[in-house]
Protein backbone atom coordinates (compact mmCIF):
# COMPACT_ATOMS: atom_id res chain seq x y z
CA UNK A 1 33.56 -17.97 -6.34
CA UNK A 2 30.03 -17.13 -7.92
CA UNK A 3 27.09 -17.43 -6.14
CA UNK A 4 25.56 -20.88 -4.54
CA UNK A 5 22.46 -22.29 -5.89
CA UNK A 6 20.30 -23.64 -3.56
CA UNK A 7 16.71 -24.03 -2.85
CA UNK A 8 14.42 -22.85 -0.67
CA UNK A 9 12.98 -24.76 2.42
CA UNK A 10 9.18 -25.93 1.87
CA UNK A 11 7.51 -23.81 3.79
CA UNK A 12 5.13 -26.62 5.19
CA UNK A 13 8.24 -27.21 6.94
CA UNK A 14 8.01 -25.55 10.76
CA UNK A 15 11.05 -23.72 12.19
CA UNK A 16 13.14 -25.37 14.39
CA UNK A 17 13.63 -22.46 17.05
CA UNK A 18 11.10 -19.52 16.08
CA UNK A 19 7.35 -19.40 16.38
CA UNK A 20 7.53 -18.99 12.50
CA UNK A 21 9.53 -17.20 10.05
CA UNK A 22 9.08 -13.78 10.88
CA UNK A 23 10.76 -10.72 12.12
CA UNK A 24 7.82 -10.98 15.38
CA UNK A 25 8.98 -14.27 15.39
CA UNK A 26 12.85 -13.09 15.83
CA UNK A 27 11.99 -9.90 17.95
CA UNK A 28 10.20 -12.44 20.60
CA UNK A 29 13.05 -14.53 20.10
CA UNK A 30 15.60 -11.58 21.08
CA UNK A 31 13.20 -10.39 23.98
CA UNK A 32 12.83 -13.94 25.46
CA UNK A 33 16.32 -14.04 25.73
CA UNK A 34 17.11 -16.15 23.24
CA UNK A 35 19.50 -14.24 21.64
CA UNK A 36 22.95 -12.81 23.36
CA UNK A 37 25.53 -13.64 20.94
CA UNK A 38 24.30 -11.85 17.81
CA UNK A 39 26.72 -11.98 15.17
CA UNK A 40 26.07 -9.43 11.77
CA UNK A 41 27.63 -9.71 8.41
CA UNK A 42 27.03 -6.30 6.65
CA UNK A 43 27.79 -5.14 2.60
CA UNK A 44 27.58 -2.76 0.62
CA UNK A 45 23.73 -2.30 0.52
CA UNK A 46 23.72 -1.07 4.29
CA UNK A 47 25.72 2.10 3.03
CA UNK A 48 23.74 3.51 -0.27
CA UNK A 49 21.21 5.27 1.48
CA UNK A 50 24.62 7.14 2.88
CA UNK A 51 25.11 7.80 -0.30
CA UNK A 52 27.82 5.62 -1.10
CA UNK A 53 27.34 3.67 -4.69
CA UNK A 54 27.84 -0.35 -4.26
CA UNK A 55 30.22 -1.59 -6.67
CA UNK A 56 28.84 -2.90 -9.71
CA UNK A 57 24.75 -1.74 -10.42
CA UNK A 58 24.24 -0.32 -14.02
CA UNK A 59 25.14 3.33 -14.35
CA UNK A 60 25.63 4.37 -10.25
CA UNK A 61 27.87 1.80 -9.31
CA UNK A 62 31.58 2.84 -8.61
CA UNK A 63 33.13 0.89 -11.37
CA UNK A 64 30.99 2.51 -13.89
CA UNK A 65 31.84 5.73 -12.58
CA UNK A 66 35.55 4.63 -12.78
CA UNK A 67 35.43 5.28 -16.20
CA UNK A 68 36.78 8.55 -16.01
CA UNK A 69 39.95 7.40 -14.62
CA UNK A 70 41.28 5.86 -17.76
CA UNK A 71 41.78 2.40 -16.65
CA UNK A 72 42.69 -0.77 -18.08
CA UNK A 73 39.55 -2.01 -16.58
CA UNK A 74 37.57 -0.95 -13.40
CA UNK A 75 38.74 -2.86 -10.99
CA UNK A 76 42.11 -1.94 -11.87
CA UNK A 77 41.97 0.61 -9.00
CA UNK A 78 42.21 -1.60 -6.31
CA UNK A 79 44.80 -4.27 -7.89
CA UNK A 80 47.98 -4.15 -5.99
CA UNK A 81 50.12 -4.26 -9.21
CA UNK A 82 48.49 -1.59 -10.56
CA UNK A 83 48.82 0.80 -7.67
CA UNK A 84 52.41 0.45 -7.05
CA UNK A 85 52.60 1.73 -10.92
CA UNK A 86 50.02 4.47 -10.94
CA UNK A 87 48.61 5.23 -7.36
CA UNK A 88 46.89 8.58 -8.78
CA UNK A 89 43.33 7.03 -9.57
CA UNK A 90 43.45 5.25 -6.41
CA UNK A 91 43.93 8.55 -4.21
CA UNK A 92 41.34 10.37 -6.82
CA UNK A 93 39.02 8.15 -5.60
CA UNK A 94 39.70 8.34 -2.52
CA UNK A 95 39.32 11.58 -1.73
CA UNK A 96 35.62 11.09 -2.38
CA UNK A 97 35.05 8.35 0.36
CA UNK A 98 36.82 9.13 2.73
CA UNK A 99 35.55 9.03 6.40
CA UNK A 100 33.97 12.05 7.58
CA UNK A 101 32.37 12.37 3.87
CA UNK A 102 29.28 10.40 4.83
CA UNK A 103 27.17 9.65 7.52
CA UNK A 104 25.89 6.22 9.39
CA UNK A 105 22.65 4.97 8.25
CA UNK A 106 19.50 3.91 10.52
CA UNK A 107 20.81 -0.25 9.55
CA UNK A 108 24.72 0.91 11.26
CA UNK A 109 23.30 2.62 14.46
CA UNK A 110 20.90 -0.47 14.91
CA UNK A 111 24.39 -2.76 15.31
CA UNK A 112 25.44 -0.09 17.65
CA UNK A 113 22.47 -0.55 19.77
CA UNK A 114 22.90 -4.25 19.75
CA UNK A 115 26.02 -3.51 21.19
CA UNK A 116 24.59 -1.16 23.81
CA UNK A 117 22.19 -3.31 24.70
CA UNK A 118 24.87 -6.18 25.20
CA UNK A 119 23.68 -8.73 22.30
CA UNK A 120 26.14 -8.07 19.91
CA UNK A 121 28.76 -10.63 19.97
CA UNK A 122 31.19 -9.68 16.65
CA UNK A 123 29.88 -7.88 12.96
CA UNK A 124 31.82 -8.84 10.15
CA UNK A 125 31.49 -6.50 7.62
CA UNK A 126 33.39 -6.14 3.79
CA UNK A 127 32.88 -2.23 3.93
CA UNK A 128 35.76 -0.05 3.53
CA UNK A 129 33.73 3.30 4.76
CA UNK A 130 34.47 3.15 8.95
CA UNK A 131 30.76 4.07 9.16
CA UNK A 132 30.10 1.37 11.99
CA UNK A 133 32.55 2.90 13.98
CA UNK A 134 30.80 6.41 13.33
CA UNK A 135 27.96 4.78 14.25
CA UNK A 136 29.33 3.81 17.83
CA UNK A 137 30.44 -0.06 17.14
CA UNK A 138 32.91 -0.23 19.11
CA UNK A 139 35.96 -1.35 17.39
CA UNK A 140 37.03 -4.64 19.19
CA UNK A 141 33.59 -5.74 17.91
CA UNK A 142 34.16 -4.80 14.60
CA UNK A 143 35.86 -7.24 12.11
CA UNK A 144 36.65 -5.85 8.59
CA UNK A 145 37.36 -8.17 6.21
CA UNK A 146 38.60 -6.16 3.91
CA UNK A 147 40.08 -3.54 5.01
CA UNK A 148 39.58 0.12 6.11
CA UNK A 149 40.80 3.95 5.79
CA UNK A 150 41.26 3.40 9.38
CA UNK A 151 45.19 3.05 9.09
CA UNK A 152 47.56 2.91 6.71
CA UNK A 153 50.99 1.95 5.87
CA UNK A 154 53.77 1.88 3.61
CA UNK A 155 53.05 -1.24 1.44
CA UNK A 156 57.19 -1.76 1.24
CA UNK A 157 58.12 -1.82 4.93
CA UNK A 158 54.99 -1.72 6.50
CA UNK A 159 55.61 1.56 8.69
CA UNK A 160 52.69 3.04 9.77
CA UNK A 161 51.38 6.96 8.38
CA UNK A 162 50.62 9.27 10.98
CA UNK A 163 46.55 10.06 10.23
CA UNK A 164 46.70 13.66 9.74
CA UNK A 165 49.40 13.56 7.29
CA UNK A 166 46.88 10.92 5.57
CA UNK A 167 44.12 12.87 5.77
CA UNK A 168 46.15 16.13 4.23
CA UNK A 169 46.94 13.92 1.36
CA UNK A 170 43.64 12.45 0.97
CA UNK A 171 42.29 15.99 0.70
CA UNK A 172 44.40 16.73 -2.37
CA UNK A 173 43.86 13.64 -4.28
CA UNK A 174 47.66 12.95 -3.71
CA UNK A 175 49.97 9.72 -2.85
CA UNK A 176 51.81 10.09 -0.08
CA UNK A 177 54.96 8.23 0.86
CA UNK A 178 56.96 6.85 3.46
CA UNK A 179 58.13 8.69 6.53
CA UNK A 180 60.90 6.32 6.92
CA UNK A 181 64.23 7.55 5.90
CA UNK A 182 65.52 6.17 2.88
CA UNK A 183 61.91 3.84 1.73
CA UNK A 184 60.16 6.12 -0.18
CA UNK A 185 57.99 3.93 -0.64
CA UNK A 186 53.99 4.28 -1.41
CA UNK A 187 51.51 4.59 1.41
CA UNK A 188 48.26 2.77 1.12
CA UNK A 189 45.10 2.86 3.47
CA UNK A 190 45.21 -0.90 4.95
CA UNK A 191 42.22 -1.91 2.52
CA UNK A 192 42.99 -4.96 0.93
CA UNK A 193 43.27 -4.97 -2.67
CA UNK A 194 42.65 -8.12 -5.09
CA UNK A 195 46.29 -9.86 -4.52
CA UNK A 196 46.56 -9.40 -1.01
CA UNK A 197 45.95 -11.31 2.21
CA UNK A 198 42.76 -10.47 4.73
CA UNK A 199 43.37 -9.38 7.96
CA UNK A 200 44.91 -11.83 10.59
CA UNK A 201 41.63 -10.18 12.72
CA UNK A 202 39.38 -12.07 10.19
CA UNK A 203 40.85 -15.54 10.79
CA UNK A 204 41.23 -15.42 14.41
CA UNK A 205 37.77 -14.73 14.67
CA UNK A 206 36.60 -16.83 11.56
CA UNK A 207 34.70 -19.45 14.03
CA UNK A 208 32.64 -16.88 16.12
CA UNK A 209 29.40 -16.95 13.82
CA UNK A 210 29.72 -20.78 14.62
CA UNK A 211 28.98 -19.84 18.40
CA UNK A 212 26.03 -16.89 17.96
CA UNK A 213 22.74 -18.04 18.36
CA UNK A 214 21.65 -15.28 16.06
CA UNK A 215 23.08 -14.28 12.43
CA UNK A 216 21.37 -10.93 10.88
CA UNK A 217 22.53 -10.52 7.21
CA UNK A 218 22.75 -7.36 5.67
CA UNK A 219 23.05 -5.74 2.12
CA UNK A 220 25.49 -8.23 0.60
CA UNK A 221 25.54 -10.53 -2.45
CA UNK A 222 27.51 -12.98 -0.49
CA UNK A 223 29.88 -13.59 -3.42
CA UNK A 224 33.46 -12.98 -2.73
CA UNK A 225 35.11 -15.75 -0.70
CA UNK A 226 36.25 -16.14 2.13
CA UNK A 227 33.51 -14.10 3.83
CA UNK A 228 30.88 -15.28 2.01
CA UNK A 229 30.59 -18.61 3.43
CA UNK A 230 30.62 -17.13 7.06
CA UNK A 231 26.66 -17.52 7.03
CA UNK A 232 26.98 -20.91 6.38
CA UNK A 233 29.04 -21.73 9.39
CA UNK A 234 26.38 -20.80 11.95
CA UNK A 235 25.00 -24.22 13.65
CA UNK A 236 21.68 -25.86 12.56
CA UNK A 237 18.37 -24.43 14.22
CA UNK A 238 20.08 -20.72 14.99
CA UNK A 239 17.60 -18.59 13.04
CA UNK A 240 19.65 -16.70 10.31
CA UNK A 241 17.71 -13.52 9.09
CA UNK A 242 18.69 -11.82 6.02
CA UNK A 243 17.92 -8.09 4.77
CA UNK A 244 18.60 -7.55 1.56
CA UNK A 245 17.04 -6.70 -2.16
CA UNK A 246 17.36 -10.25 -3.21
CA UNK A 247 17.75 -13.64 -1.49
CA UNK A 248 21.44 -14.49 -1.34
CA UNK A 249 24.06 -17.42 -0.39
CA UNK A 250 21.65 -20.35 1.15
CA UNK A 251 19.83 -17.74 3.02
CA UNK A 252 16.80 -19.31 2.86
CA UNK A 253 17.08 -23.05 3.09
CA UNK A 254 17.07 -23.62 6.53
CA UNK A 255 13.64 -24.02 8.73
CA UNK A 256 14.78 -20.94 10.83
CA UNK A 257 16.18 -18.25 8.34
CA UNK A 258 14.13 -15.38 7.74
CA UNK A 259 13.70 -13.51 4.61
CA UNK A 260 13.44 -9.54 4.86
CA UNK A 261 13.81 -8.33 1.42
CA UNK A 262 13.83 -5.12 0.23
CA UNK A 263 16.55 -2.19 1.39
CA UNK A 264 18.35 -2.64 4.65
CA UNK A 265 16.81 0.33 6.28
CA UNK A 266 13.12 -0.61 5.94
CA UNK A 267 13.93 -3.96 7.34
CA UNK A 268 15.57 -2.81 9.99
CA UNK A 269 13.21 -0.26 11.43
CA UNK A 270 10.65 -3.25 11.35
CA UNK A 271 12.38 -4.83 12.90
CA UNK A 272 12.97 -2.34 15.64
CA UNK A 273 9.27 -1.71 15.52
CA UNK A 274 8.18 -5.32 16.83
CA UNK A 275 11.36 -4.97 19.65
CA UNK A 276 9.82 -1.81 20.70
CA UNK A 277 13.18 -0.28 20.30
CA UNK A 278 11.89 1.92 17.23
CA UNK A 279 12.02 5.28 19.31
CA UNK A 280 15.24 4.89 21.50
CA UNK A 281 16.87 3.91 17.27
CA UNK A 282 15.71 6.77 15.77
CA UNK A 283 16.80 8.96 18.64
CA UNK A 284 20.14 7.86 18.65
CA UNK A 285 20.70 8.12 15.31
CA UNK A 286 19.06 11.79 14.84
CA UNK A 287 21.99 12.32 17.48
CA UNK A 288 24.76 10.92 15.37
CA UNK A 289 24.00 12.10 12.21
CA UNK A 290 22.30 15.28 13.14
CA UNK A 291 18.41 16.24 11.71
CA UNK A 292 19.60 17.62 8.15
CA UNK A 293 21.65 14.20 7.24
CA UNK A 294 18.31 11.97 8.80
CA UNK A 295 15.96 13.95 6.63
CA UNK A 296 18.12 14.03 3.61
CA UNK A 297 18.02 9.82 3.67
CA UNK A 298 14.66 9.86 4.73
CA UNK A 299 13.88 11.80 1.76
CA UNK A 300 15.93 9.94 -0.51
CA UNK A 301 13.90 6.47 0.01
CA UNK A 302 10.59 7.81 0.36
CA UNK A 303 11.12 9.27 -3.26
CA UNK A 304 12.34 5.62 -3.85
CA UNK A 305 9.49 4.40 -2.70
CA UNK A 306 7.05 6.79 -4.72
CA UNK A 307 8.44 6.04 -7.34
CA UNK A 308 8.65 2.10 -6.93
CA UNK A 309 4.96 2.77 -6.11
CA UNK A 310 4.05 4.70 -9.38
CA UNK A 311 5.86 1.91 -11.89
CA UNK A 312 3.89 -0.74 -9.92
CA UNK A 313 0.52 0.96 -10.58
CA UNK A 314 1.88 1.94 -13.97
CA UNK A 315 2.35 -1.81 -15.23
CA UNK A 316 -1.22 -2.90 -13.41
CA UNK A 317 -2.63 -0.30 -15.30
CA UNK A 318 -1.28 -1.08 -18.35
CA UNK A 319 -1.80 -5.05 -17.38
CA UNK A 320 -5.75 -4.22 -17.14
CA UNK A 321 -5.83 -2.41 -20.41
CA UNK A 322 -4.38 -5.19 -22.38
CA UNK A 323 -6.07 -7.86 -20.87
CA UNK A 324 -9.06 -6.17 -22.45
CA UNK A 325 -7.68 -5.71 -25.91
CA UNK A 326 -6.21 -9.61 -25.79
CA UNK A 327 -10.07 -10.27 -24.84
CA UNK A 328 -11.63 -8.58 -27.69
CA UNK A 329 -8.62 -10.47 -30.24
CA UNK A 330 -9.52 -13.95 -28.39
CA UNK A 331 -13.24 -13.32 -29.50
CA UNK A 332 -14.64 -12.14 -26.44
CA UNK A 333 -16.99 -8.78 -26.84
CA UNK A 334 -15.23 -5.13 -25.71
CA UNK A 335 -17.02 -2.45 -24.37
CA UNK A 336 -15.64 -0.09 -26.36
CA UNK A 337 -15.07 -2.35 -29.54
CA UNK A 338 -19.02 -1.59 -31.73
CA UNK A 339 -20.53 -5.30 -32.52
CA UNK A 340 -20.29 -6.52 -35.88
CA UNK A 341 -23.68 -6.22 -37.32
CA UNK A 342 -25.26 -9.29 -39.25
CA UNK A 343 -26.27 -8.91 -43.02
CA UNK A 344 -24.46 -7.45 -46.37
CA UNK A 345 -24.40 -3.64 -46.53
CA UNK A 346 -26.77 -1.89 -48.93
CA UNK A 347 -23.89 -1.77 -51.54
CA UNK A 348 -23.51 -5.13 -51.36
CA UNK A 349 -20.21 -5.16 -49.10
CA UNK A 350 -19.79 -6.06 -45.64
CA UNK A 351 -21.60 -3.99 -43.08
CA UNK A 352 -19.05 -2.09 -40.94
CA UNK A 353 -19.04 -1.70 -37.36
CA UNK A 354 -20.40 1.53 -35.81
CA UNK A 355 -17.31 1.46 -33.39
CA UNK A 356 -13.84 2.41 -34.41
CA UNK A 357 -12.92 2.45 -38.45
CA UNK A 358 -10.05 -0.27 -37.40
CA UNK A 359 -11.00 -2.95 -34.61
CA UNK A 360 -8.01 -5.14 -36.08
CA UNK A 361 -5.16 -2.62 -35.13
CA UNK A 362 -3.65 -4.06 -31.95
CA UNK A 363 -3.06 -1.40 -29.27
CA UNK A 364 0.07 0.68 -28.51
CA UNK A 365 0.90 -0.26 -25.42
CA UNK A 366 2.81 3.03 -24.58
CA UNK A 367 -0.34 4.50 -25.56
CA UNK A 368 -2.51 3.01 -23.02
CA UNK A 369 -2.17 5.22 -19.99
CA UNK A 370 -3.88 8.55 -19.39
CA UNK A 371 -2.96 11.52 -18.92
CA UNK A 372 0.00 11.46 -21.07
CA UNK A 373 2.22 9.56 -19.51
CA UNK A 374 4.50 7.39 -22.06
CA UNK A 375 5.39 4.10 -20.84
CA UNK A 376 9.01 3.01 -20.30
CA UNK A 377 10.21 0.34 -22.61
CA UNK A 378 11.24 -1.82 -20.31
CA UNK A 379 7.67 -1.91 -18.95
CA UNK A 380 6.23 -2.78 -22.48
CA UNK A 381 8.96 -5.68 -22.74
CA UNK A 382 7.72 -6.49 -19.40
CA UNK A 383 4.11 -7.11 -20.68
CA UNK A 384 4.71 -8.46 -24.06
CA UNK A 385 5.37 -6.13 -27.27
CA UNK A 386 2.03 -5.91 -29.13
CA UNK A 387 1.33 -8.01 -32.06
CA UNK A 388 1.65 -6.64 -35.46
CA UNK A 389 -0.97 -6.62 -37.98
CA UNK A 390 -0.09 -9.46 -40.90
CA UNK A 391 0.62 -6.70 -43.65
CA UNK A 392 2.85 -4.64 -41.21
CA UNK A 393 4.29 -8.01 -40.22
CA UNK A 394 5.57 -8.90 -43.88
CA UNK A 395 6.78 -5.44 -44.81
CA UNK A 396 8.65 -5.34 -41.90
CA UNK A 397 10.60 -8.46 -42.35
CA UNK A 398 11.11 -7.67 -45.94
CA UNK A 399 12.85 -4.35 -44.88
CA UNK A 400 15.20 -6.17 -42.17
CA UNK A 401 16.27 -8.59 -45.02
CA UNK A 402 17.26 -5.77 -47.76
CA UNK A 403 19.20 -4.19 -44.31
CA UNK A 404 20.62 -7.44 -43.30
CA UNK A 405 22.18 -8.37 -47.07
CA UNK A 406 23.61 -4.68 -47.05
CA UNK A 407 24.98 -4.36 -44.20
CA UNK A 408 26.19 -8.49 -43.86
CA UNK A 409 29.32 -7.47 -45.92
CA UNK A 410 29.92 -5.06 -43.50
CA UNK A 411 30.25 -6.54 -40.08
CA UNK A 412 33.19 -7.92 -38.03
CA UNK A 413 33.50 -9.84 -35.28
CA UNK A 414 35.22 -9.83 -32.86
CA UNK A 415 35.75 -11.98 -28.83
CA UNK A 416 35.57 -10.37 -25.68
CA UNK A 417 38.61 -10.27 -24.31
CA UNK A 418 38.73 -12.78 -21.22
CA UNK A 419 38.39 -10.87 -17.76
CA UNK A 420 41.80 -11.75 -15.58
CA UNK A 421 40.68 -13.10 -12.21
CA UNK A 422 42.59 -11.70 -8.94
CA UNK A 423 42.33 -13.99 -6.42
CA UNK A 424 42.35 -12.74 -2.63
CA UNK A 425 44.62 -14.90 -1.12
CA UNK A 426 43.99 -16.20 2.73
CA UNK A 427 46.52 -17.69 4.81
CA UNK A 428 44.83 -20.48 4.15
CA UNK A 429 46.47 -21.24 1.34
CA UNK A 430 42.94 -21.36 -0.42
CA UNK A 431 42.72 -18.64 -3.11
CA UNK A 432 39.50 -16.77 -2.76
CA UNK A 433 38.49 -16.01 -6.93
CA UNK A 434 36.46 -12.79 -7.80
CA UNK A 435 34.80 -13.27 -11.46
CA UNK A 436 33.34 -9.63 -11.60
CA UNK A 437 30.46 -10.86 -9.44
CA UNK A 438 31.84 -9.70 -6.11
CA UNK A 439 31.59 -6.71 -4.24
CA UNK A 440 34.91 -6.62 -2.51
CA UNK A 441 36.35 -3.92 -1.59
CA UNK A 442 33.31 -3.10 -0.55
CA UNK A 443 31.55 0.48 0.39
């Protein structure tokens, strides 16, 4: 199912539970003892600074990078159908995430803490990367909705694979198969693939975020079903806070959910700032993950963030400097536009201005920033492309027509193939559909 439209709460409209909607608001909240029954639903946003790729952003996701696997289409790789036929790009990829590849973040040894601390009731997560249970989740706490390289099995008879064997094949990009005498069958890691059922774990524990009086959020698009309605289930006036690039789900319709967005990590260590836990997290996870891994993601999003930074000074920049040339086209005087001056010219022509030769030319707008720096063209798009002069206008229409009648005779076309949907199926009986918008597996 695709993603729920739904509006967001007037915010005239006071909270129910919280002071107001902020993460103070929640840390008071938690240190009042409001909250003992936390319950988290993580994605795959609470891994990348890992360096695991979510599934499906332009150019770093993992189904682009799929590509090189010669499939029928990306998320071939984890269809059941498929695997049973050719297992090889399955255990190619593999071999790249498997546990002990990556590290925990700073958002998966915050859960951990919740759990030292006592407040974590359950977290529900649709990763596939066991890094909560690196992090020190313990794993009757943990429910993973889809799956894990934590076991695995023969997907014929269902005997388990011994994890060393696993890991040996795993190493070598290899399928192994079935210890059993006379199965030979294929062993998969117990992740579930698009045709197969969740975990019974997920629906015996389905109605626990209906009895936390906290729900934290964190780096998913909430759009493959069954999980992604688990936010939904927690009761009226429990304050639901959600970290995360983008508002998701109904996150954000209810008097007491909060909105953190922006990456996981950053929320999270605000978070931990107005608890007064920010010293004890960072401490524990410089322990897990050692001071070389910590300063390697710490780099990582402070470059992020420089970067972020520059583009956003960039576009004001270049926001200023056309402001000033749509100014001077409107009528209004420039500073560095010369003033028409009044009277005919001693030849009997219009007097010129002593500024530039051409005050009619519009501006470049990747020429507007100093120091040599060319503007991206999704910037300029982002300001408006610059208005051509009349003549250049007409000439270059009349050149896209004489292109357009040569090359009409040329063109086919042709429809997109429809995508094939693979439902999860629950036991249920309700199909759960995935229309290319979901992130499940999930890293």
């Amino acid at each position: 199912m695709g993603q729920e439209t739904s509006s967001l709460i007037d915010p005239d409209t006071p909270p129910d539970t919280l002071s107001d909607r902020s993460l103070r608001a929640v840390a008071k909240f938690i240190k009042d003892g409001g909250a003992k029954q936390i319950v988290v639903m993580t994605g795959a946003g609470i891994s990348t600074a890992a360096g695991i790729p979510d599934f499906r952003s332009p150019k770093t996701g993992l189904y682009h990078n799929l590509t090189r696997f010669d499939l029928p289409h990306p998320e071939a790789v984890f269809e059941i159908d498929f695997f049973r036929s050719n297992p090889a790009p399955f255990y190619l990829l593999a071999k790249e995430l498997y546990p002990g590849n990556f590290s925990p973040t700073i958002s998966h040894v915050f859960i951990a803490l919740l759990a030292k601390k006592g407040l974590l009731r359950m977290l529900f997560t649709q990763n596939i990367d066991c890094l909560e249970r690196a992090a020190g989740v313990p794993p009757d706490k943990i429910v993973e909705a889809h799956g894990s390289f934590a076991t695995q099995r023969c997907i014929d008879c269902r005997t388990e694979f011994p994890d060393d064997l696993m890991r040996e094949y795993v190493k070598r990009g290899e399928p192994p198969h079935c210890i059993r005498k006379g199965c030979n069958g294929l062993v998969k890691p117990d992740i579930v693939f698009f045709g197969e059922q969740l975990p019974e774990k997920f629906f015996h524990n389905i109605n626990v975020p209906a009895l936390a009086d906290l729900v934290l959020v964190m780096g998913t698009s909430l759009l493959v079903h069954p999980f992604a309605g688990l936010p939904r289930t927690a009761r009226e006036g429990v304050p639901r806070v959600l970290f995360n690039l983008e508002r998701v789900g109904d996150l954000g319709t209810r008097a007491d959910d909060v909105l953190c967005l922006g990456d996981c990590d950053s929320g999270v260590r605000q978070l931990a700032d107005e608890l007064g836990w920010r010293d004890e997290l960072e401490a524990m996870w410089r322990r897990i993950v050692g001071d070389k891994e910590a300063n390697r993601q710490l780099t990582k999003v402070e470059k992020e963030e420089v970067i972020q930074d520059e583009l956003e000074d960039l576009v004001e920049d270049m926001e200023d400097k056309l402001a000033i040339s749509a100014g001077t086209e409107e009528g209004e005087p420039d500073a560095n536009v010369g003033k028409q001056a009044e009277g005919p010219a001693e030849d009997g022509g219009p007097r010129r201005s002593e500024g530039p030769a051409d005050v009619s030319a519009p501006a470049d707008a990747t020429k507007l920033v100093d120091d040599g720096v060319e503007v991206p063209s999704t910037v300029v798009q982002k300001l408006g492309e610059r208005v051509p002069t009349q003549e250049k206008q007409k000439e270059q229409e009349k050149k896209e027509e004489t292109k357009h009648n040569e090359d009409k005779s040329k063109l086919t076309y042709e429809p997109l193939k429809p995508t094939v949907e693979k439902p999860v199926t629950a036991k249920t009986d309700v199909k759960a559909e995935d229309k290319g918008g979901g992130e499940k597996p999930v890293l």
